[in-house]
N, C-alpha and C. Protein backbone atom coordinates (compact mmCIF):
# COMPACT_ATOMS: atom_id res chain seq x y z
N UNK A 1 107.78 103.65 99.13
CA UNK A 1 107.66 102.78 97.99
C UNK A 1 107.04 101.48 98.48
N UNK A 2 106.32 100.67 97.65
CA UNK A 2 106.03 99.58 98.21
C UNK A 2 105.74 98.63 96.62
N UNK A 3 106.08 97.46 97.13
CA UNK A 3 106.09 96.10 96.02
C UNK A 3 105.52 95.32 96.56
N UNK A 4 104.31 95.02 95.57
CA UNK A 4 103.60 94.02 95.76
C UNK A 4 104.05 92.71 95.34
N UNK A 5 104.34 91.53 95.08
CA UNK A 5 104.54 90.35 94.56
C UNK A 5 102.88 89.15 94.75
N UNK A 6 103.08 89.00 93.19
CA UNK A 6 101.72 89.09 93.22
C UNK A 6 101.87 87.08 92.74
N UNK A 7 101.42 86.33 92.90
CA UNK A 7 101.32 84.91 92.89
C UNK A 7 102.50 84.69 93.12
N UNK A 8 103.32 84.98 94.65
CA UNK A 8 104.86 84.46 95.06
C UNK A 8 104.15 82.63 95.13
N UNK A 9 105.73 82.40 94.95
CA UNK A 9 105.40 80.35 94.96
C UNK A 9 105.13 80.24 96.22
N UNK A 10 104.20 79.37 96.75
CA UNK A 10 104.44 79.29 98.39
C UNK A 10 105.30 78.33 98.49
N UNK A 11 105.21 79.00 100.19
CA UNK A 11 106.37 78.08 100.80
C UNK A 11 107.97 78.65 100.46
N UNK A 12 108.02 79.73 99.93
CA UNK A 12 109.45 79.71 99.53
C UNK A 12 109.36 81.66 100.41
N UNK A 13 110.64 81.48 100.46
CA UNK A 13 110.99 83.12 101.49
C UNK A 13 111.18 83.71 100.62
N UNK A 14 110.51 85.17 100.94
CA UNK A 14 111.09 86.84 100.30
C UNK A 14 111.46 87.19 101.40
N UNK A 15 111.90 88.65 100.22
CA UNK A 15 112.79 89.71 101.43
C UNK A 15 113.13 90.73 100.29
N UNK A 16 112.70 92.11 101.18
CA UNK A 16 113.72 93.19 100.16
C UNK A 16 115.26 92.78 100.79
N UNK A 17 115.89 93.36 100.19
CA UNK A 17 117.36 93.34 100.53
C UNK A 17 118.14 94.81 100.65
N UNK A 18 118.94 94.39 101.64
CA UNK A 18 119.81 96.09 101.88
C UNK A 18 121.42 95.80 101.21
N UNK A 19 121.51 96.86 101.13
CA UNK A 19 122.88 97.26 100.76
C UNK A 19 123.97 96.01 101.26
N UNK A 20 123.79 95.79 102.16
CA UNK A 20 124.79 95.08 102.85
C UNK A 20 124.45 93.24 102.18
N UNK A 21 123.38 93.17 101.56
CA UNK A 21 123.13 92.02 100.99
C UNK A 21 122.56 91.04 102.04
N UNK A 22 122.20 92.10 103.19
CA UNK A 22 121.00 91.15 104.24
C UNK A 22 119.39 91.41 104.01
N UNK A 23 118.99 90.20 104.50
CA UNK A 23 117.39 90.07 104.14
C UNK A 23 116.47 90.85 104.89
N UNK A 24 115.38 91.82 104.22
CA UNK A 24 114.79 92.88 105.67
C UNK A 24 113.54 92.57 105.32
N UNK A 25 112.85 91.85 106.53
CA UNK A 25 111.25 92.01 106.58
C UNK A 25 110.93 90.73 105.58
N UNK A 26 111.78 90.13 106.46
CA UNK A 26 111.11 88.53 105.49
C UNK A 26 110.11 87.61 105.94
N UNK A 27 109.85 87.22 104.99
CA UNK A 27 108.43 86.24 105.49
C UNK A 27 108.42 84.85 103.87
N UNK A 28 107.23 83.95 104.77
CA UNK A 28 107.04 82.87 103.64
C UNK A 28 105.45 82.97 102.70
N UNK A 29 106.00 83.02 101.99
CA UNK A 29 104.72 82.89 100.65
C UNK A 29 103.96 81.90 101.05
N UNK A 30 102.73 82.09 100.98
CA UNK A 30 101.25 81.36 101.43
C UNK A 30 100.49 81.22 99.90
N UNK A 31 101.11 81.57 99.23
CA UNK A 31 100.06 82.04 97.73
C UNK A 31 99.37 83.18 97.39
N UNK A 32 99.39 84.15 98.56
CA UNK A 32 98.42 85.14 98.28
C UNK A 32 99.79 86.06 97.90
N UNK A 33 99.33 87.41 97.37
CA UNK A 33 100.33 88.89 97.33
C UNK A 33 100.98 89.03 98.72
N UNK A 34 102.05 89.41 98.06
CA UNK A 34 103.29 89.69 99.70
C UNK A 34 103.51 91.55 99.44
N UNK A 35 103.42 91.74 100.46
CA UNK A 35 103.67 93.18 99.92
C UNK A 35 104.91 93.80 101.33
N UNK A 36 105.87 94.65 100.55
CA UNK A 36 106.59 95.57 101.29
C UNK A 36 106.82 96.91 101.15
N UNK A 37 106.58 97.20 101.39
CA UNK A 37 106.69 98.39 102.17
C UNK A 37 107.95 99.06 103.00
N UNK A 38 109.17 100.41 101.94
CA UNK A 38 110.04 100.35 102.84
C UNK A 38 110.32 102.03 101.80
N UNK A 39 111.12 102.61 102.67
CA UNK A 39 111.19 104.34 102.48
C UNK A 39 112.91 104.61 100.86
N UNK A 40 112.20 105.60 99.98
CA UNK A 40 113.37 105.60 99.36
C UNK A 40 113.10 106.96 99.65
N UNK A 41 114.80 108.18 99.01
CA UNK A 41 114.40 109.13 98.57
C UNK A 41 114.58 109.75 97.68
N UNK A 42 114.21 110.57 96.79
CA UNK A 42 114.14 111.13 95.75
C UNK A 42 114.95 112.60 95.52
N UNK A 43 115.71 112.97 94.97
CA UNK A 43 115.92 114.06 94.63
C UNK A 43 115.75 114.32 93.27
N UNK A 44 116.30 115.56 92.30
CA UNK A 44 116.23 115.83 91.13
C UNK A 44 116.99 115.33 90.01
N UNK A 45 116.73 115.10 89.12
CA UNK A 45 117.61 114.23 88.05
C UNK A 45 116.91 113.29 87.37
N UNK A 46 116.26 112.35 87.12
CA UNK A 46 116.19 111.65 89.25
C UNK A 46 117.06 111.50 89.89
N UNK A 47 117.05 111.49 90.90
CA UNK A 47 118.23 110.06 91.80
C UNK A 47 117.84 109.46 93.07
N UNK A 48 117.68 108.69 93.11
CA UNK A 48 117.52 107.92 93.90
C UNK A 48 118.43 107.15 95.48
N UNK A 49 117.79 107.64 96.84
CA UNK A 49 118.46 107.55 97.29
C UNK A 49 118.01 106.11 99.04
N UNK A 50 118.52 106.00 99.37
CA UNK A 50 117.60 104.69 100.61
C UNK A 50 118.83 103.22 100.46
N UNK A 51 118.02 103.05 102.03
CA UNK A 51 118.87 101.50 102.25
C UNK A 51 118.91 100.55 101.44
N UNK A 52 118.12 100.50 100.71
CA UNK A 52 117.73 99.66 99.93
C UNK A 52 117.93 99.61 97.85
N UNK A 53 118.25 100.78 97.85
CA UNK A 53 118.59 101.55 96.55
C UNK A 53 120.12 101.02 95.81
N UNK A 54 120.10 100.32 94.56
CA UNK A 54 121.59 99.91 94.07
C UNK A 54 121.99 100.57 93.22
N UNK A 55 122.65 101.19 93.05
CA UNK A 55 123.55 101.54 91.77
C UNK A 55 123.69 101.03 90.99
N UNK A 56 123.93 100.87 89.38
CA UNK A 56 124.66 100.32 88.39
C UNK A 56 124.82 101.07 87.06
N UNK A 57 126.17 101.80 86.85
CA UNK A 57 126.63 102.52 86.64
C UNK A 57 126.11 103.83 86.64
N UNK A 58 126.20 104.82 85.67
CA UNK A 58 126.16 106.45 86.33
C UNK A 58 124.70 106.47 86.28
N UNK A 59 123.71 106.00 85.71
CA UNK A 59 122.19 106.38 85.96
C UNK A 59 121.12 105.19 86.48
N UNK A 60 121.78 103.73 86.47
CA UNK A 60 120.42 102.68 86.18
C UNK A 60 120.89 102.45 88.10
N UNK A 61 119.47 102.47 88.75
CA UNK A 61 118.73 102.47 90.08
C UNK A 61 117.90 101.64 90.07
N UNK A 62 117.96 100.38 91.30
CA UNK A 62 117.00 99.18 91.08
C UNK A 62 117.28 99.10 92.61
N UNK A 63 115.89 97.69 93.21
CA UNK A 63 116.28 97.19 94.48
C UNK A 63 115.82 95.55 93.86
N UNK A 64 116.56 95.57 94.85
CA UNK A 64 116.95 93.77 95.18
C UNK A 64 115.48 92.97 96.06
N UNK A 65 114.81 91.97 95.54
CA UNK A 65 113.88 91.51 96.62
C UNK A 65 114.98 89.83 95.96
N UNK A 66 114.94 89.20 97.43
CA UNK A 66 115.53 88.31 97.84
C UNK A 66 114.56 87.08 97.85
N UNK A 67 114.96 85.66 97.29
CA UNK A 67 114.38 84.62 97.46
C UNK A 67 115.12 83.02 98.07
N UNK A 68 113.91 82.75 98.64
CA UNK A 68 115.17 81.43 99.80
C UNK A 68 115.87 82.22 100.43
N UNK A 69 117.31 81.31 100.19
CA UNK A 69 118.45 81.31 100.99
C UNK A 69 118.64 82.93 100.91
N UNK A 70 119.14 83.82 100.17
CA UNK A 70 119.30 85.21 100.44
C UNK A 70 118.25 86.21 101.09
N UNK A 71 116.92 85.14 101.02
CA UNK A 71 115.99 86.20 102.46
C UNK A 71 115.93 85.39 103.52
N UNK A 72 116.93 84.89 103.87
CA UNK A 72 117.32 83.67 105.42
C UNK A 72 116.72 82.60 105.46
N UNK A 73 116.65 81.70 104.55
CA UNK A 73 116.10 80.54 104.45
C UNK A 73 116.86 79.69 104.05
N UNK A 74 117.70 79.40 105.04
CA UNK A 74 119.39 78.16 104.61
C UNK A 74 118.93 77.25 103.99
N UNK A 75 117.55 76.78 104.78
CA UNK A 75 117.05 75.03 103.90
C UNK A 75 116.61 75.39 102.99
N UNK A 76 116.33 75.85 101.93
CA UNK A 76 115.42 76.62 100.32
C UNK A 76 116.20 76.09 99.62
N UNK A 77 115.87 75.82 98.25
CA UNK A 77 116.45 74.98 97.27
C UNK A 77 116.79 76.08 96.17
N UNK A 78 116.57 77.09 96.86
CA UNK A 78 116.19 78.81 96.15
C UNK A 78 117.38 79.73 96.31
N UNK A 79 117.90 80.16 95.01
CA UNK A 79 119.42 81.24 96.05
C UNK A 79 119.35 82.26 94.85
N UNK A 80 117.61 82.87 95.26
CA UNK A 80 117.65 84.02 93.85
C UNK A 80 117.21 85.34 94.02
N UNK A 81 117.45 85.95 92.99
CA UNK A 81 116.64 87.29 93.36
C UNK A 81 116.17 88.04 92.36
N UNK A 82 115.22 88.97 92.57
CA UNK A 82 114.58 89.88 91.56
C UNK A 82 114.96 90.89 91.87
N UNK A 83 115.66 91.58 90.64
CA UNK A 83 116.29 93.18 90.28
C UNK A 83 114.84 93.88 89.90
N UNK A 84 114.66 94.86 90.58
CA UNK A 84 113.23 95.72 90.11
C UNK A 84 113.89 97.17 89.73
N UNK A 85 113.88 97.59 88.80
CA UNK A 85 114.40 98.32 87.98
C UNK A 85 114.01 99.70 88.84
N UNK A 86 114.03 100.87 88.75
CA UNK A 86 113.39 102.19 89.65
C UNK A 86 113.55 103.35 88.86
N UNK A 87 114.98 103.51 87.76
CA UNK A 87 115.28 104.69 87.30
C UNK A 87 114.28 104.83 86.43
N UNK A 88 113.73 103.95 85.77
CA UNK A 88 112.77 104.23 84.68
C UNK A 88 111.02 104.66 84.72
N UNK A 89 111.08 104.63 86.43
CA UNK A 89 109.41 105.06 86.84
C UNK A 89 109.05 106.40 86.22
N UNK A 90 108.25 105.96 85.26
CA UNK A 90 107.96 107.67 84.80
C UNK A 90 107.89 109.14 85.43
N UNK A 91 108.51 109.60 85.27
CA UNK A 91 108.15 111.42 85.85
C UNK A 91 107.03 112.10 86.46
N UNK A 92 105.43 111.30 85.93
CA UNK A 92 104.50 111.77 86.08
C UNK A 92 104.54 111.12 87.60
N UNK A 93 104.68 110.06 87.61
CA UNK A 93 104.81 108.81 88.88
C UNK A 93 105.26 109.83 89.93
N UNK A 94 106.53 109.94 89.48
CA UNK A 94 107.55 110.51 90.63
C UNK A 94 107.62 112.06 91.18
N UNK A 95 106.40 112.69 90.40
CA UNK A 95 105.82 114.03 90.59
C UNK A 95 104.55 113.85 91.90
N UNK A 96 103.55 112.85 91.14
CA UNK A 96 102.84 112.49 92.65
C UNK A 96 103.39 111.71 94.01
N UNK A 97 104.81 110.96 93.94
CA UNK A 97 105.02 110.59 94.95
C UNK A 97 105.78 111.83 95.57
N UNK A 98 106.06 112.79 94.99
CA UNK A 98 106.98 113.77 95.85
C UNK A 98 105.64 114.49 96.22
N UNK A 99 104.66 114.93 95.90
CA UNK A 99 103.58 115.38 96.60
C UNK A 99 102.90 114.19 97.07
N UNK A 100 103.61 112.99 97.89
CA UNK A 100 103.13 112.64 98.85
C UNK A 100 102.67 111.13 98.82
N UNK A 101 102.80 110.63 97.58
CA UNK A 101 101.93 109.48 97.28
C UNK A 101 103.14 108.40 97.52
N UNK A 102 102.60 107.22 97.24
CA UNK A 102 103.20 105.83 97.45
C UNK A 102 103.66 105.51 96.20
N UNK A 103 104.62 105.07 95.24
CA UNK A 103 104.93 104.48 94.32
C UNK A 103 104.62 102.80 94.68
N UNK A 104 104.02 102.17 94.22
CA UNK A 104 103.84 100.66 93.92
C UNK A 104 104.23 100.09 93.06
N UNK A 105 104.56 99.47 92.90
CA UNK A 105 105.15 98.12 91.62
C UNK A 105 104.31 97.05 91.88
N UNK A 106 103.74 96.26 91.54
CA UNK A 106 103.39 95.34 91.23
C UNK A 106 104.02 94.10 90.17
N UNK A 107 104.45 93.19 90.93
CA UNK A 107 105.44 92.17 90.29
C UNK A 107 105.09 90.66 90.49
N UNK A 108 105.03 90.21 89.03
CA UNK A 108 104.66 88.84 89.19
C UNK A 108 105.59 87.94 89.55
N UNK A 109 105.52 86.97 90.80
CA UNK A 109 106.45 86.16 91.28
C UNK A 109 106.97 85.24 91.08
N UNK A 110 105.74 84.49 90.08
CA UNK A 110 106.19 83.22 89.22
C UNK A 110 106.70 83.13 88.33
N UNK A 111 107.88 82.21 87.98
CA UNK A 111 108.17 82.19 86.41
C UNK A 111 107.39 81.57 85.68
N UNK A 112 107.52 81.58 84.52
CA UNK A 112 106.72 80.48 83.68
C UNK A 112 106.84 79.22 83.78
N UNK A 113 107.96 78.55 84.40
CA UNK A 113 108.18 77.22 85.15
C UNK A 113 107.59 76.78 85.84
N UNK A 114 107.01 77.96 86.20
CA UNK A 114 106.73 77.24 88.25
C UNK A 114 107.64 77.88 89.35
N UNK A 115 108.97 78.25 89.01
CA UNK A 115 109.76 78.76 90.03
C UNK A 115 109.97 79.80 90.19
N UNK A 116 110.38 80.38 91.31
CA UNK A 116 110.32 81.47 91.64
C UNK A 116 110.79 82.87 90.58
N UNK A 117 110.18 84.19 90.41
CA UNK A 117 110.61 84.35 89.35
C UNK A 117 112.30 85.68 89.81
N UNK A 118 112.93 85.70 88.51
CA UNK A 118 114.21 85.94 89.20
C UNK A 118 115.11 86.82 87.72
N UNK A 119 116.65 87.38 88.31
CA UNK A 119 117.03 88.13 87.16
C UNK A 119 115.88 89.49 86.86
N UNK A 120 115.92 90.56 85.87
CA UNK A 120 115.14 91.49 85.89
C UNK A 120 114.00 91.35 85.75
N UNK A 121 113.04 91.56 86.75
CA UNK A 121 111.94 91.64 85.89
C UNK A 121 110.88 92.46 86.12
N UNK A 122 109.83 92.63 85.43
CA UNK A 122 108.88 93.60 84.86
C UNK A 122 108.11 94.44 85.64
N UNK A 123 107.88 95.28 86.31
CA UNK A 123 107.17 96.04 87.36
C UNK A 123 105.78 97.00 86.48
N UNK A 124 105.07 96.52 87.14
CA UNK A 124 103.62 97.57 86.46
C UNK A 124 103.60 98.75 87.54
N UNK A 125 103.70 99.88 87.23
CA UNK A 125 103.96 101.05 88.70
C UNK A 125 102.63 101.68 88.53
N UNK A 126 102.42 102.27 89.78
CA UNK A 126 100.94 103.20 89.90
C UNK A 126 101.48 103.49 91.26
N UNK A 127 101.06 105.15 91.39
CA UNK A 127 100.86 105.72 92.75
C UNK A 127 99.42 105.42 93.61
N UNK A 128 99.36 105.89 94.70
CA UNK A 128 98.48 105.25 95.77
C UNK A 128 98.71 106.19 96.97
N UNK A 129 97.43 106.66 97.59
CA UNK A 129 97.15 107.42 99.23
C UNK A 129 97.90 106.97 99.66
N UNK A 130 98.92 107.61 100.13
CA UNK A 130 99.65 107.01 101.60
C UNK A 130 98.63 107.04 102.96
């Protein structure tokens, strides 16, 4: 799977997040797209399975990308995060990633404020060559 974040604020830290609510593969926003890159797996139903994979209740599957302080950035004025939704990637999606492909999201980073953007939000998905 991989998420792009596409106009992150600079200067401020991402991070997907694991289970354990630590920050993995963090880095600081420059202005350009941040992209990660990290393994889920799939079985039938869907379901969704990986380090990175949350539960909330019997069907809804999301991951956590971390901002500031929760992707290790104590000094950040930032203590937020974006829920990216997963159960709802269409079928067709999740037919080419099991023959092999990349699921992408693409997610805009900014709020309409200016600040970082945070709470659920909106993923545009498309598969891609691994």
């Amino acid at each position: 799977m991989r998420f792009i974040v596409a106009a992150p604020v600079a200067g401020v830290a991402y991070s997907l997040q694991d289970k354990g609510n630590k920050p993995v593969d963090a880095r600081r926003a420059t202005g350009d797209a941040l992209v990660f890159d990290f393994t889920i797996r799939l079985a039938d139903g869907p379901r969704f399975f990986g380090e990175h994979v949350r539960p909330e209740g019997p069907t809804r599957r999301f991951v956590y990308l971390a901002i500031g302080q929760p992707a290790g950035d104590a000094a950040s004025p930032w203590s937020r995060r974006m829920k990216i939704d997963i159960h709802t990637i269409a079928q067709p999606l999740l037919n080419k990633a099991r023959a092999g492909m990349i699921l992408e999201a693409t997610i805009h980073g900014t709020a309409k404020d200016g600040t970082p953007a945070c709470a659920t939000v909106p993923a545009r998905w498309a598969v891609v060559a691994s």
